[in-house]
C-alpha atoms as a PDB file:
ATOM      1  CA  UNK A   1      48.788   0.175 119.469  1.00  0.00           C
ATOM      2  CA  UNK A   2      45.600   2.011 118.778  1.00  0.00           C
ATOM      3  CA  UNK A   3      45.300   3.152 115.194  1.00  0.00           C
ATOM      4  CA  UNK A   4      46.117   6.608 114.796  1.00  0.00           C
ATOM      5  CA  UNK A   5      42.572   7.447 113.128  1.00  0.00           C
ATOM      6  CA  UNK A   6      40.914   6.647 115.839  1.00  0.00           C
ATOM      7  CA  UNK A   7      42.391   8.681 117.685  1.00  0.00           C
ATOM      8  CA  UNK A   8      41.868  11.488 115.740  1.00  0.00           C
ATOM      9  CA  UNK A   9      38.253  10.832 115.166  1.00  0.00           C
ATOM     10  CA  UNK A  10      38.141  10.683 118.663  1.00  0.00           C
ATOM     11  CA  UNK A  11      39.607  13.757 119.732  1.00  0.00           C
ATOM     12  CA  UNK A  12      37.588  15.683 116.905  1.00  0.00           C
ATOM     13  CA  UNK A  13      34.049  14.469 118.169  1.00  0.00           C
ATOM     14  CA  UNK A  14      35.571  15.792 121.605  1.00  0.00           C
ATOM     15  CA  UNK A  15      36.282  19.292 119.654  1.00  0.00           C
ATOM     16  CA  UNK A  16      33.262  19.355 117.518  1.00  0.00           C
ATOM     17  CA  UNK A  17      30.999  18.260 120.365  1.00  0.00           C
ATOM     18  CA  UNK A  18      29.175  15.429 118.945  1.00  0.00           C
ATOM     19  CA  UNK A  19      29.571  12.741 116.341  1.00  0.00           C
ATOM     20  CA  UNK A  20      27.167  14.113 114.357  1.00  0.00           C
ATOM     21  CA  UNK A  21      29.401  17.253 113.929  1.00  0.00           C
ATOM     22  CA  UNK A  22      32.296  15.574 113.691  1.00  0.00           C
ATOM     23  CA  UNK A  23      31.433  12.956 110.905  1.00  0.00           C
ATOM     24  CA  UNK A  24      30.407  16.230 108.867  1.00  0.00           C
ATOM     25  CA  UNK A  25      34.045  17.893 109.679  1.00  0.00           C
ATOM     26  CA  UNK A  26      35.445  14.636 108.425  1.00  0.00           C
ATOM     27  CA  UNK A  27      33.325  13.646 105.692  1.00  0.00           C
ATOM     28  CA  UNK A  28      32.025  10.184 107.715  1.00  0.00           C
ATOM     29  CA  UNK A  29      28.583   9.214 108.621  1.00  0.00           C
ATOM     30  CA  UNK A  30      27.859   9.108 112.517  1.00  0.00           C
ATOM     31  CA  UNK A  31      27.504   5.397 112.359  1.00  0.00           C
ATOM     32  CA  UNK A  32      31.008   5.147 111.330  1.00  0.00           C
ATOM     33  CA  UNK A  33      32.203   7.793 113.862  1.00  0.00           C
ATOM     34  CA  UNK A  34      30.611   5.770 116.425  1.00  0.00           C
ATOM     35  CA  UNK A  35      32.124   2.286 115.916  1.00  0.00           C
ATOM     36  CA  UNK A  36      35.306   4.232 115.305  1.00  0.00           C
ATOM     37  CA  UNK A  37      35.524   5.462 118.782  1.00  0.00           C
ATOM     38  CA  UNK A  38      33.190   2.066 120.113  1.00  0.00           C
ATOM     39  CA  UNK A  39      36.502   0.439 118.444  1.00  0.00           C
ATOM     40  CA  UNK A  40      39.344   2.258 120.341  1.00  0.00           C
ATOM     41  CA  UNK A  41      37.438   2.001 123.728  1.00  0.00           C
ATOM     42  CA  UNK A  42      37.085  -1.934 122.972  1.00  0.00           C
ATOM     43  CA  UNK A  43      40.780  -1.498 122.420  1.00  0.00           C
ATOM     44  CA  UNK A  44      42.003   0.479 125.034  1.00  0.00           C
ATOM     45  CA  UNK A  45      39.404  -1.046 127.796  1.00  0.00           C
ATOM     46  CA  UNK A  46      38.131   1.634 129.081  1.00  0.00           C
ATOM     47  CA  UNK A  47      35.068   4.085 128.497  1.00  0.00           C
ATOM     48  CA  UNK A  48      36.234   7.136 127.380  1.00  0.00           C
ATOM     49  CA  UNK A  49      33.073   9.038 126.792  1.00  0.00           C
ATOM     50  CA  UNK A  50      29.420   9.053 127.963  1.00  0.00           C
ATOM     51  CA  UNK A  51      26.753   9.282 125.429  1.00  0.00           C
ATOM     52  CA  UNK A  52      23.099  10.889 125.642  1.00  0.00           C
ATOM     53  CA  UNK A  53      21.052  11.841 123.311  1.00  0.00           C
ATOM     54  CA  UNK A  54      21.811  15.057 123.376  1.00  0.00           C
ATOM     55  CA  UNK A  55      25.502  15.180 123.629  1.00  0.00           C
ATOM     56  CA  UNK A  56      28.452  13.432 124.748  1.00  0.00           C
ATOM     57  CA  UNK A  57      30.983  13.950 127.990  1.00  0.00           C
ATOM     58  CA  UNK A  58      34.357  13.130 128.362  1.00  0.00           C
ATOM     59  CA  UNK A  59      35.342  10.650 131.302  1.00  0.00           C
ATOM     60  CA  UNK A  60      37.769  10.571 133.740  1.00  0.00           C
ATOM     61  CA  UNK A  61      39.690   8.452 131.394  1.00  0.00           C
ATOM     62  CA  UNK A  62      38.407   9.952 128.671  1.00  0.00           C
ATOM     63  CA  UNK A  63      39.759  13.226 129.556  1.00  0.00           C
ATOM     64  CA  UNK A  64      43.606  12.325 130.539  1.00  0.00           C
ATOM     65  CA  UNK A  65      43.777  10.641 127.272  1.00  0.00           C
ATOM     66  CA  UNK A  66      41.995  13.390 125.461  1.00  0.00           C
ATOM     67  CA  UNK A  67      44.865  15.687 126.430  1.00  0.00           C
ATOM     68  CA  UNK A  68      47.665  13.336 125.449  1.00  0.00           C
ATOM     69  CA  UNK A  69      45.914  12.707 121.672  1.00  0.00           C
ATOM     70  CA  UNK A  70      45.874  16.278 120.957  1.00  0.00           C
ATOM     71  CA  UNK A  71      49.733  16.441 122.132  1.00  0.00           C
ATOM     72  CA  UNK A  72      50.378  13.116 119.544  1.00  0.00           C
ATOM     73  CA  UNK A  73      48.375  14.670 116.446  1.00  0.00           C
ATOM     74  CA  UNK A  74      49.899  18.219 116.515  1.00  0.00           C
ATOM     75  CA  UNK A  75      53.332  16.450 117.189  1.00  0.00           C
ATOM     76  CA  UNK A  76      52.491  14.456 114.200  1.00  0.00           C
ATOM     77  CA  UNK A  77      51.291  17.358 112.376  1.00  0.00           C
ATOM     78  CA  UNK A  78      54.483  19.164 113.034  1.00  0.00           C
ATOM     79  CA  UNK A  79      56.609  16.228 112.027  1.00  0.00           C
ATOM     80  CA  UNK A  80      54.759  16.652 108.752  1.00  0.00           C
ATOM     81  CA  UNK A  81      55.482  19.786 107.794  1.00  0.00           C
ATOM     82  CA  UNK A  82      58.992  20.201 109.078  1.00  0.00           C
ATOM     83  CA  UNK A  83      60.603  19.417 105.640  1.00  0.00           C
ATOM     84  CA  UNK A  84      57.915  21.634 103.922  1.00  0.00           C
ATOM     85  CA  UNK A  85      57.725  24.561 106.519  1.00  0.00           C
ATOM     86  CA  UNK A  86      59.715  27.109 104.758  1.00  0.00           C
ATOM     87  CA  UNK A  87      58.151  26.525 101.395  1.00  0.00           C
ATOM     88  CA  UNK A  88      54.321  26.365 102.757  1.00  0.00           C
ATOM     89  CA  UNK A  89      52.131  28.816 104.313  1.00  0.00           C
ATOM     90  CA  UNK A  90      50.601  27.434 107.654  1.00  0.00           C
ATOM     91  CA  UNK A  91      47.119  26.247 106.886  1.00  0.00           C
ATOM     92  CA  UNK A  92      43.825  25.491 108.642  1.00  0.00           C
ATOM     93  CA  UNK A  93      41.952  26.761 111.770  1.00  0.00           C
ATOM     94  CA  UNK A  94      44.040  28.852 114.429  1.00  0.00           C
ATOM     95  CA  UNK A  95      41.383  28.974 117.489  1.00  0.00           C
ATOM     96  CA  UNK A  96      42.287  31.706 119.482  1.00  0.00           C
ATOM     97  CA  UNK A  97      40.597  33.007 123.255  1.00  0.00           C
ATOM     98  CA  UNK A  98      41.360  36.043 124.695  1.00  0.00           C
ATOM     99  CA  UNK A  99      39.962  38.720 127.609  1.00  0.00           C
ATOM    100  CA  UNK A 100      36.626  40.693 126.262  1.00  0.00           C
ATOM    101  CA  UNK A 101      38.267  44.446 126.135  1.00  0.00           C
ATOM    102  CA  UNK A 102      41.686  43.399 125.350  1.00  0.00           C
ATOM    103  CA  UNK A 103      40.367  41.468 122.195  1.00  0.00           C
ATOM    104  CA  UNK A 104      38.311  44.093 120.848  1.00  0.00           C
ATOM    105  CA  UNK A 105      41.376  46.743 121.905  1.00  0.00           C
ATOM    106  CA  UNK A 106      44.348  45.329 120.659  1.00  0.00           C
ATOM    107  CA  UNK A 107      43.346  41.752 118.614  1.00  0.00           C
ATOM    108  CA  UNK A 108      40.756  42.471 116.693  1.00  0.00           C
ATOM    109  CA  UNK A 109      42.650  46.041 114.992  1.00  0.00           C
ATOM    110  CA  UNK A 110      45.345  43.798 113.991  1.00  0.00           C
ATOM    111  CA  UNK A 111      43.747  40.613 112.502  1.00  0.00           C
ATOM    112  CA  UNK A 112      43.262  42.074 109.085  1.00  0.00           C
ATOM    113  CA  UNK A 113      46.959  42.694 108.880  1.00  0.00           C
ATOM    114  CA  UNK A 114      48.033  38.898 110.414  1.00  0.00           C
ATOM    115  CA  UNK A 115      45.259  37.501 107.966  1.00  0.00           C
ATOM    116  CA  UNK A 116      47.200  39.246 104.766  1.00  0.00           C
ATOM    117  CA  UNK A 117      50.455  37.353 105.563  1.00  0.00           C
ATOM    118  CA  UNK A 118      48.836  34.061 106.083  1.00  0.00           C
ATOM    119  CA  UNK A 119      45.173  34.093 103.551  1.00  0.00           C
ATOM    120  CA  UNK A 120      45.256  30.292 104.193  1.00  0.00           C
ATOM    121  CA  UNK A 121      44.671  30.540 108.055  1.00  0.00           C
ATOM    122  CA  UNK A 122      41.183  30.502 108.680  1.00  0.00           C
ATOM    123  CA  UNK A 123      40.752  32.650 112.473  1.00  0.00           C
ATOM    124  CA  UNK A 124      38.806  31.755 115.462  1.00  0.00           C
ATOM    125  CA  UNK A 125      38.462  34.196 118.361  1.00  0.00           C
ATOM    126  CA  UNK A 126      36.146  33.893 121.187  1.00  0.00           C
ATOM    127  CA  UNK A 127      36.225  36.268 123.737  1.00  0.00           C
ATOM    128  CA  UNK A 128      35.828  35.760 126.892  1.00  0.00           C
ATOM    129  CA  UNK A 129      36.396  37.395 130.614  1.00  0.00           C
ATOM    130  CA  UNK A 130      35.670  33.644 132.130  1.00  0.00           C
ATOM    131  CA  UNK A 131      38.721  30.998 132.533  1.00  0.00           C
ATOM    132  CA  UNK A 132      38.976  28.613 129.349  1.00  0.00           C
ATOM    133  CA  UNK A 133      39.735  25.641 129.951  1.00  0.00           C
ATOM    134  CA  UNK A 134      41.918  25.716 126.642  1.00  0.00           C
ATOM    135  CA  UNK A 135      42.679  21.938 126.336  1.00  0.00           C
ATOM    136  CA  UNK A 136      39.530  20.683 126.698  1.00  0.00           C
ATOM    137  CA  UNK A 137      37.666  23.128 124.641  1.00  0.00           C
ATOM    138  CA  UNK A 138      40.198  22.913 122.162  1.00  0.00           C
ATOM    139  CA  UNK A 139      42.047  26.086 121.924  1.00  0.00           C
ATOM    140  CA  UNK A 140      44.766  26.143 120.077  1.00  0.00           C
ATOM    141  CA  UNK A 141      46.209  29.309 122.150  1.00  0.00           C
ATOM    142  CA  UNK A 142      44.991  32.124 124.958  1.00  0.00           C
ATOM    143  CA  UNK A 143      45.752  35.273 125.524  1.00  0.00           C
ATOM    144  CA  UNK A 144      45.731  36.238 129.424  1.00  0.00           C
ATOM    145  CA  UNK A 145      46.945  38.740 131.169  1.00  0.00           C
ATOM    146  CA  UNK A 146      47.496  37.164 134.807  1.00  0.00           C
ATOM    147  CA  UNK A 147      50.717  36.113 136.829  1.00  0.00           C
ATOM    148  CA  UNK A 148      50.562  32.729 135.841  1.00  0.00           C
ATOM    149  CA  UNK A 149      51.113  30.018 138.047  1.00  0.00           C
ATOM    150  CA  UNK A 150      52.704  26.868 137.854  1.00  0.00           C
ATOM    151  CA  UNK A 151      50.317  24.510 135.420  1.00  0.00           C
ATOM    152  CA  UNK A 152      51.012  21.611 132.548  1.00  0.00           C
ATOM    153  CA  UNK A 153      50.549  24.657 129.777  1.00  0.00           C
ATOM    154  CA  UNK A 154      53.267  26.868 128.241  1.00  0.00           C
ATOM    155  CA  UNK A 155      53.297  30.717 128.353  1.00  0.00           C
ATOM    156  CA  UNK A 156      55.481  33.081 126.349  1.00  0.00           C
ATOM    157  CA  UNK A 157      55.254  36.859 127.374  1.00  0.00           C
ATOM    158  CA  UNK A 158      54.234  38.960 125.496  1.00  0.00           C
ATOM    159  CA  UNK A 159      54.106  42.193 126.835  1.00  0.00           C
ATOM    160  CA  UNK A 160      54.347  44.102 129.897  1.00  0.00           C
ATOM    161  CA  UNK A 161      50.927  45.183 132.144  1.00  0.00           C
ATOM    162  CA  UNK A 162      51.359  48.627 133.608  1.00  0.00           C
ATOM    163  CA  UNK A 163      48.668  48.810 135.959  1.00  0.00           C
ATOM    164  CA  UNK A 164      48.091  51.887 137.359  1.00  0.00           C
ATOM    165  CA  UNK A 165      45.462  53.591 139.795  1.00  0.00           C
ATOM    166  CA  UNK A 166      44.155  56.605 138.200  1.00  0.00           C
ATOM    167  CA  UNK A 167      40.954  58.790 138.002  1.00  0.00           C
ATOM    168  CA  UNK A 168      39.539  62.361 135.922  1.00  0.00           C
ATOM    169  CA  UNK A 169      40.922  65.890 136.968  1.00  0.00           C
ATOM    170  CA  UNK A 170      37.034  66.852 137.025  1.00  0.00           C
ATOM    171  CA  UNK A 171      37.055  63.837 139.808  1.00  0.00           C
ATOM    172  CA  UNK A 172      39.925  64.813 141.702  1.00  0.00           C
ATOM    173  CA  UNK A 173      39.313  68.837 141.692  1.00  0.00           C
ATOM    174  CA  UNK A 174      36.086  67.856 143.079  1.00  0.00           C
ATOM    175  CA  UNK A 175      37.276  65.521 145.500  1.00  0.00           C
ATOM    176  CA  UNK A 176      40.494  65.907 146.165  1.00  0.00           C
ATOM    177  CA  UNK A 177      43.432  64.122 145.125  1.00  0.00           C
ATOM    178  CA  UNK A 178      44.030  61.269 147.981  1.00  0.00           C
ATOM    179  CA  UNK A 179      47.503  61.383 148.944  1.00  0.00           C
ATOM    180  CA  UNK A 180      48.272  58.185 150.731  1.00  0.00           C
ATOM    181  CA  UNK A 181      47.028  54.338 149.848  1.00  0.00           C
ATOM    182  CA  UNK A 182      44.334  54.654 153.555  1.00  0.00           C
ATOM    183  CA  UNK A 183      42.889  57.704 152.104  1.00  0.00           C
ATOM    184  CA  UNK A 184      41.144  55.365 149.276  1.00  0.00           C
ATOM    185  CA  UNK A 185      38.560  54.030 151.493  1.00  0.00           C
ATOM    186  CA  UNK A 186      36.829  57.635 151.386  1.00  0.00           C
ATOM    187  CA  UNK A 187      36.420  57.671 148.007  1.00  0.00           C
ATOM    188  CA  UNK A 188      34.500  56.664 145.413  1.00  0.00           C
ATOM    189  CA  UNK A 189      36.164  53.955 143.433  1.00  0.00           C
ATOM    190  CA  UNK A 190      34.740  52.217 140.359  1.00  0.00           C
ATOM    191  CA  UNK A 191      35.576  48.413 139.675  1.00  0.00           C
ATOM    192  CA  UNK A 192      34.200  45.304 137.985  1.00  0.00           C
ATOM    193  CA  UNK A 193      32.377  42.607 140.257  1.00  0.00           C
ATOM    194  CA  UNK A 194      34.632  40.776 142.685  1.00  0.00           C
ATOM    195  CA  UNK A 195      37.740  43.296 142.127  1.00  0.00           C
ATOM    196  CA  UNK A 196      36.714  45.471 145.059  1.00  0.00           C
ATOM    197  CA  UNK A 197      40.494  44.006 146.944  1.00  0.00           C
ATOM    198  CA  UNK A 198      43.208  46.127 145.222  1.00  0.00           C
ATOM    199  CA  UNK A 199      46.799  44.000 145.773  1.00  0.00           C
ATOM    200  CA  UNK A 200      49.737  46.141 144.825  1.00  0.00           C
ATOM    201  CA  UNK A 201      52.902  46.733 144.911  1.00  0.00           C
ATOM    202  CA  UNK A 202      54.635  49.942 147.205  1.00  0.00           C
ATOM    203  CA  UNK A 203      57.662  51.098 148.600  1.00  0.00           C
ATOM    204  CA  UNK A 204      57.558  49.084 151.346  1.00  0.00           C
ATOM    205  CA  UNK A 205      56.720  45.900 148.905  1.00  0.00           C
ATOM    206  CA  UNK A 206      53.618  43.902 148.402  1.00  0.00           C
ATOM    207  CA  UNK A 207      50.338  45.936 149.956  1.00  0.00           C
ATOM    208  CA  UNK A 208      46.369  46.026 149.889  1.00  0.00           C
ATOM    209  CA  UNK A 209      43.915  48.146 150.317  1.00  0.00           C
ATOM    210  CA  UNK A 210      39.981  47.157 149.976  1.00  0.00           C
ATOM    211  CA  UNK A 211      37.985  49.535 148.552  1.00  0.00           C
ATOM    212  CA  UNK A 212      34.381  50.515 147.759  1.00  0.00           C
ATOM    213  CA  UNK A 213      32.029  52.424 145.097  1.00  0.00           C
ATOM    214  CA  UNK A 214      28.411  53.087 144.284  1.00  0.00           C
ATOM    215  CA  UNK A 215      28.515  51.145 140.846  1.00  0.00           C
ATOM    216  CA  UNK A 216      28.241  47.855 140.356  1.00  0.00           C
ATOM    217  CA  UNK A 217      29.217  45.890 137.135  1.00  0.00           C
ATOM    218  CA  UNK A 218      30.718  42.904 135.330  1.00  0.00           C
ATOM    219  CA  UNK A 219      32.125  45.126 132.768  1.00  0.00           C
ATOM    220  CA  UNK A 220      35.260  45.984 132.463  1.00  0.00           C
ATOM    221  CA  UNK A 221      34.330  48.702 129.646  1.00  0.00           C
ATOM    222  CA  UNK A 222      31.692  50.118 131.706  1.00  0.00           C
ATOM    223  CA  UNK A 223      34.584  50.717 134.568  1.00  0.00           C
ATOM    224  CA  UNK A 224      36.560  52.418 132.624  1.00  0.00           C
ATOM    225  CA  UNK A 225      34.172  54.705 130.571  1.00  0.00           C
ATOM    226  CA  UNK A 226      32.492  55.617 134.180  1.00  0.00           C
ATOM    227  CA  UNK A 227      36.173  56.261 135.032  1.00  0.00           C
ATOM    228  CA  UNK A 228      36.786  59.027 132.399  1.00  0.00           C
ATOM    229  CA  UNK A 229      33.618  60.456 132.924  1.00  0.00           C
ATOM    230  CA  UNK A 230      34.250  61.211 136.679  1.00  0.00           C
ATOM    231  CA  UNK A 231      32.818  58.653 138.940  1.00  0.00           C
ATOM    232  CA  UNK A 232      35.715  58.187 140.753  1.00  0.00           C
ATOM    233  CA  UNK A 233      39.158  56.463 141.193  1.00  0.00           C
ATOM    234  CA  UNK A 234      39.841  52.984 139.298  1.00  0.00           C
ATOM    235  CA  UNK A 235      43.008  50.473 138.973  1.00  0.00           C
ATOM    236  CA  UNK A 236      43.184  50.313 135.032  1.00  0.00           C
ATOM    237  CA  UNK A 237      45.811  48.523 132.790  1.00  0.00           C
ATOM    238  CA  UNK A 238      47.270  50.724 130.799  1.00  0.00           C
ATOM    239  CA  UNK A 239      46.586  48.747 127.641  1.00  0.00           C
ATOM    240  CA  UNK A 240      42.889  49.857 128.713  1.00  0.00           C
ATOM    241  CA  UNK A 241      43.604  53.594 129.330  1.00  0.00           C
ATOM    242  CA  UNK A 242      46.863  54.515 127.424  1.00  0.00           C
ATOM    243  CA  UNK A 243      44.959  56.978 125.133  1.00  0.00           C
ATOM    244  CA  UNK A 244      42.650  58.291 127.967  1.00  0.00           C
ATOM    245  CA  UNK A 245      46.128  59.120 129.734  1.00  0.00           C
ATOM    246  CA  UNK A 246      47.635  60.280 126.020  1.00  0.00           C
ATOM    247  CA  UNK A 247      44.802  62.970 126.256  1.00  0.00           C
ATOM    248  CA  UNK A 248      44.627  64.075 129.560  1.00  0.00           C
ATOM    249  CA  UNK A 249      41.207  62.433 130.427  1.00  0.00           C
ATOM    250  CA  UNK A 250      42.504  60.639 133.560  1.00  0.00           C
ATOM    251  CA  UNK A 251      45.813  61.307 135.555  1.00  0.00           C
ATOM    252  CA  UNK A 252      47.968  58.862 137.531  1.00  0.00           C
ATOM    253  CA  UNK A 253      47.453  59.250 141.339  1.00  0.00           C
ATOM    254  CA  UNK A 254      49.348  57.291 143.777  1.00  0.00           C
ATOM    255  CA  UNK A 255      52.416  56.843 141.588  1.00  0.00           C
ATOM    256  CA  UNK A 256      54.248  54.434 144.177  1.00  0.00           C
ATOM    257  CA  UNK A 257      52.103  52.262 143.690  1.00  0.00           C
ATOM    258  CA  UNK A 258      51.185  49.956 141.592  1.00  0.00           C
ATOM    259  CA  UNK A 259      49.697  46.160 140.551  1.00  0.00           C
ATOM    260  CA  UNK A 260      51.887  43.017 140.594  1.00  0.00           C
ATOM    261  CA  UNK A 261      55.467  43.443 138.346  1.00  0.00           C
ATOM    262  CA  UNK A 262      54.440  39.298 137.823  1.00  0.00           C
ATOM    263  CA  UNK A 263      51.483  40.518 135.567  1.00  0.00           C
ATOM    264  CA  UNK A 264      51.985  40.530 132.522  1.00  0.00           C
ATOM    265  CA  UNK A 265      50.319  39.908 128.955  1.00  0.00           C
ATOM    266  CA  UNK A 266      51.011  35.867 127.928  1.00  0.00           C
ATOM    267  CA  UNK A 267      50.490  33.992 124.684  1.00  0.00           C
ATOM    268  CA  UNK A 268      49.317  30.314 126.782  1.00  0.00           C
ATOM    269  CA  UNK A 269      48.815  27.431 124.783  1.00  0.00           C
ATOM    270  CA  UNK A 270      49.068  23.239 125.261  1.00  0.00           C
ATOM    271  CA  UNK A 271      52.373  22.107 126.656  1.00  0.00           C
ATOM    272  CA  UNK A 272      53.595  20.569 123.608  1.00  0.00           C
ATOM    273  CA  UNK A 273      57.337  19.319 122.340  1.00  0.00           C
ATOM    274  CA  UNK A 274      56.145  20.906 118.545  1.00  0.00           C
ATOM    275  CA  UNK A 275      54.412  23.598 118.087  1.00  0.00           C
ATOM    276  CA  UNK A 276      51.811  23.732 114.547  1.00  0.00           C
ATOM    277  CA  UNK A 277      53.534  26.708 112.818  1.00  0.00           C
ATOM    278  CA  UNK A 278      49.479  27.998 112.759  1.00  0.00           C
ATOM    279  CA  UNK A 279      50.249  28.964 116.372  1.00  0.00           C
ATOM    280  CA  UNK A 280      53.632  29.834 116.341  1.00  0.00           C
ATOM    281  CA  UNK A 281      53.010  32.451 113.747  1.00  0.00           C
ATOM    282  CA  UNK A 282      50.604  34.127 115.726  1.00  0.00           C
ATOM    283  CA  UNK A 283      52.980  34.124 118.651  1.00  0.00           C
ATOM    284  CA  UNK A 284      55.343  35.766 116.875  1.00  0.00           C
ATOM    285  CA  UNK A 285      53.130  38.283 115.314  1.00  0.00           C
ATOM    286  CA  UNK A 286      51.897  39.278 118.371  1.00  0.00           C
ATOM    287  CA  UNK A 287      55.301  39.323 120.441  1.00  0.00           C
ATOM    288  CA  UNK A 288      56.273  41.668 117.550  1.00  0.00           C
ATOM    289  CA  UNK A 289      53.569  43.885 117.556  1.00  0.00           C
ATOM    290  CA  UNK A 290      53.221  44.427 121.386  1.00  0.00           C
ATOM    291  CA  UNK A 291      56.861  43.596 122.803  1.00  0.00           C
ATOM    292  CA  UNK A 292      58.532  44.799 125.917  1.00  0.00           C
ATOM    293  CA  UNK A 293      57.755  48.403 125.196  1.00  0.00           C
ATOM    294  CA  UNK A 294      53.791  48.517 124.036  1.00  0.00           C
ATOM    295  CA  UNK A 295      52.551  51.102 121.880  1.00  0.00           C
ATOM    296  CA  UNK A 296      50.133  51.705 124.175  1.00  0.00           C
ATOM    297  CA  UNK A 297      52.175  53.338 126.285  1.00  0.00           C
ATOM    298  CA  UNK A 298      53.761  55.069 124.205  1.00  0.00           C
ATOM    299  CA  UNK A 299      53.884  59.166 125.132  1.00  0.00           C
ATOM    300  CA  UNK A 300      53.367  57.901 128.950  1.00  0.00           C
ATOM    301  CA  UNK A 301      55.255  58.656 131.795  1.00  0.00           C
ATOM    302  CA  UNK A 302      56.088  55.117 133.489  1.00  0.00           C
ATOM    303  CA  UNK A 303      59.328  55.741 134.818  1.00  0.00           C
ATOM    304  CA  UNK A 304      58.463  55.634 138.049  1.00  0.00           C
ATOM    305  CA  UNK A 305      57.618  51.552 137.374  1.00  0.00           C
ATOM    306  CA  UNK A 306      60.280  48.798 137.545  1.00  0.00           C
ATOM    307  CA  UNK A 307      60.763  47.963 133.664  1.00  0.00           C
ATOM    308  CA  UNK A 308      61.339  44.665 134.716  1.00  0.00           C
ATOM    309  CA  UNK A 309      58.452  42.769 134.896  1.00  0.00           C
ATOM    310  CA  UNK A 310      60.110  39.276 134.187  1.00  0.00           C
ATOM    311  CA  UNK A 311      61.654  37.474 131.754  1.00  0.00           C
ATOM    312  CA  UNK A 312      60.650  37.673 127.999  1.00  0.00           C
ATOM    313  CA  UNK A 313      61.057  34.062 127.290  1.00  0.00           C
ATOM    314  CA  UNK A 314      58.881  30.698 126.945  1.00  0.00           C
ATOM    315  CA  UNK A 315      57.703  29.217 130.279  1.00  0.00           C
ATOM    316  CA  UNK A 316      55.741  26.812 131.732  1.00  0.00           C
ATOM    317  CA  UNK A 317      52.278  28.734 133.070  1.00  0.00           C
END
């Protein structure tokens, strides 16, 4: 059997990205580091990464077993703390990914207050509109707002995602307020790159309409901004344009219809039989703080949505 330091040496030059970086984290010169992990591949007989000057990259093999270390070491982490857990604080470095807007909208806020109940977490939150690959870049959780397919990672909801079409009244006096789902290809309708194929959901059931604009951007911030300020008609999450609703900046057109009831916000993190109480804290905190009934839409009238967008329980993505 392959000495558990090694394997966690190994799966921290994988996280830190070198063995120079790592033997810093871990207090170890990179000549040790490197026998270390020269040691378990001699063991194991098989090369697990490749090595240039610059930086290192995980092999086929190296990879598979890099995912089934980091399930070992948080299991073993867990199995350490169980008979301490409701005497100690959770400890060390939560690493966190979420979307860009959503982040800065409803994470960042709320940090402050998650960082006074636990001063001994240190926080790590990249954001990011790109997939993240959150096992091999080391995540400990993500945040995505998606209807999650079926994957080796679990997902506990978090929230509902209203998503709604929707545009100014200074738009639609000036325009006119389209009055059937066909009537969108005359108009002017703002959306991030690659999002130009709304897929919705209608009386009849699942629908699509494609639809065009005269802006172009990756920017989800920059859709909905152009949004309030009249360019035209966009499909927003509510989460994104609660207050813009709350105000009176944009209205709701096309009521019947609306984005996928599977869509929904998700805590996603490493398919694991323990969970490090550093994540499962955060979980909770944020199931708490958003729930089935967000406080972003609060003061909105959604009652012409199904409630039920799907069970409020750990899943596999």
């Amino acid at each position: 059997m392959a000495d558990l330091t090694d394997m966690e040496i190994f799966a921290r030059v994988v996280t830190a990205g070198s063995m120079s970086a790592a033997g810093r984290e871990m207090g170890l010169s990179p000549a040790v580091i490197s026998k270390r992990v020269r040691r378990l591949e001699e063991r194991l007989g098989a090369r697990l990464l490749q090595r240039t000057t610059r930086q290192i990259a995980l092999t086929e093999d190296g990879q598979g077993y890099y995912e089934r270390v980091i399930g070992i070491l948080a299991s073993i982490e867990e199995a350490e703390s169980y008979v301490t857990r409701r005497n100690a604080a959770p400890r060390g470095t939560l690493k966190i990914t979420a979307p860009t807007s959503f982040g800065r909208m409803h994470l960042a806020p709320n940090l402050g207050r998650f960082a006074e109940l636990y001063p001994d977490l240190t926080l790590s939150l990249m954001l990011s509109d790109s997939f993240v690959d959150i096992v091999g870049e080391g995540y400990d959780l993500a945040v995505r707002i998606a209807a999650l397919e079926n994957s080796s990672l679990i997902a506990r909801r978090l929230a509902p995602n209203h998503r709604v079409i929707c545009a100014s009244p200074a738009y639609l006096e000036r325009e006119g307020e389209p009055e059937t789902l066909a009537e969108l290809v005359r108009h002017n309708c703002v959306f991030a790159t690659h999002q130009d194929l709304w897929q919705l959901e209608g009386p009849d059931g699942p629908t699509s309409v494609r639809v065009s604009g005269n802006l172009q951007t990756n920017s989800s911030e920059v859709v909905r901004e152009t949004v309030i300020a009249g360019l035209g008609i966009a499909l927003r999450s509510t989460w994104d344009v609660g207050p813009a609703l709350q105000r009176g900046e944009l209205k709701i057109i096309l009521p019947d219809f609306r984005e996928s009831r599977r869509v929904a916000v998700y805590a996603v993190y490493p398919s694991r039989r323990f969970l490090p109480a550093r994540v499962r804290v955060f979980i909770d905190f944020l199931a708490e703080l958003f729930g089935p009934e967000p406080y972003w839409d609060e003061g909105l009238d959604l009652t012409f949505l199904d409630p039920k967008a799907g069970p409020d329980r750990e899943a596999a993505a």
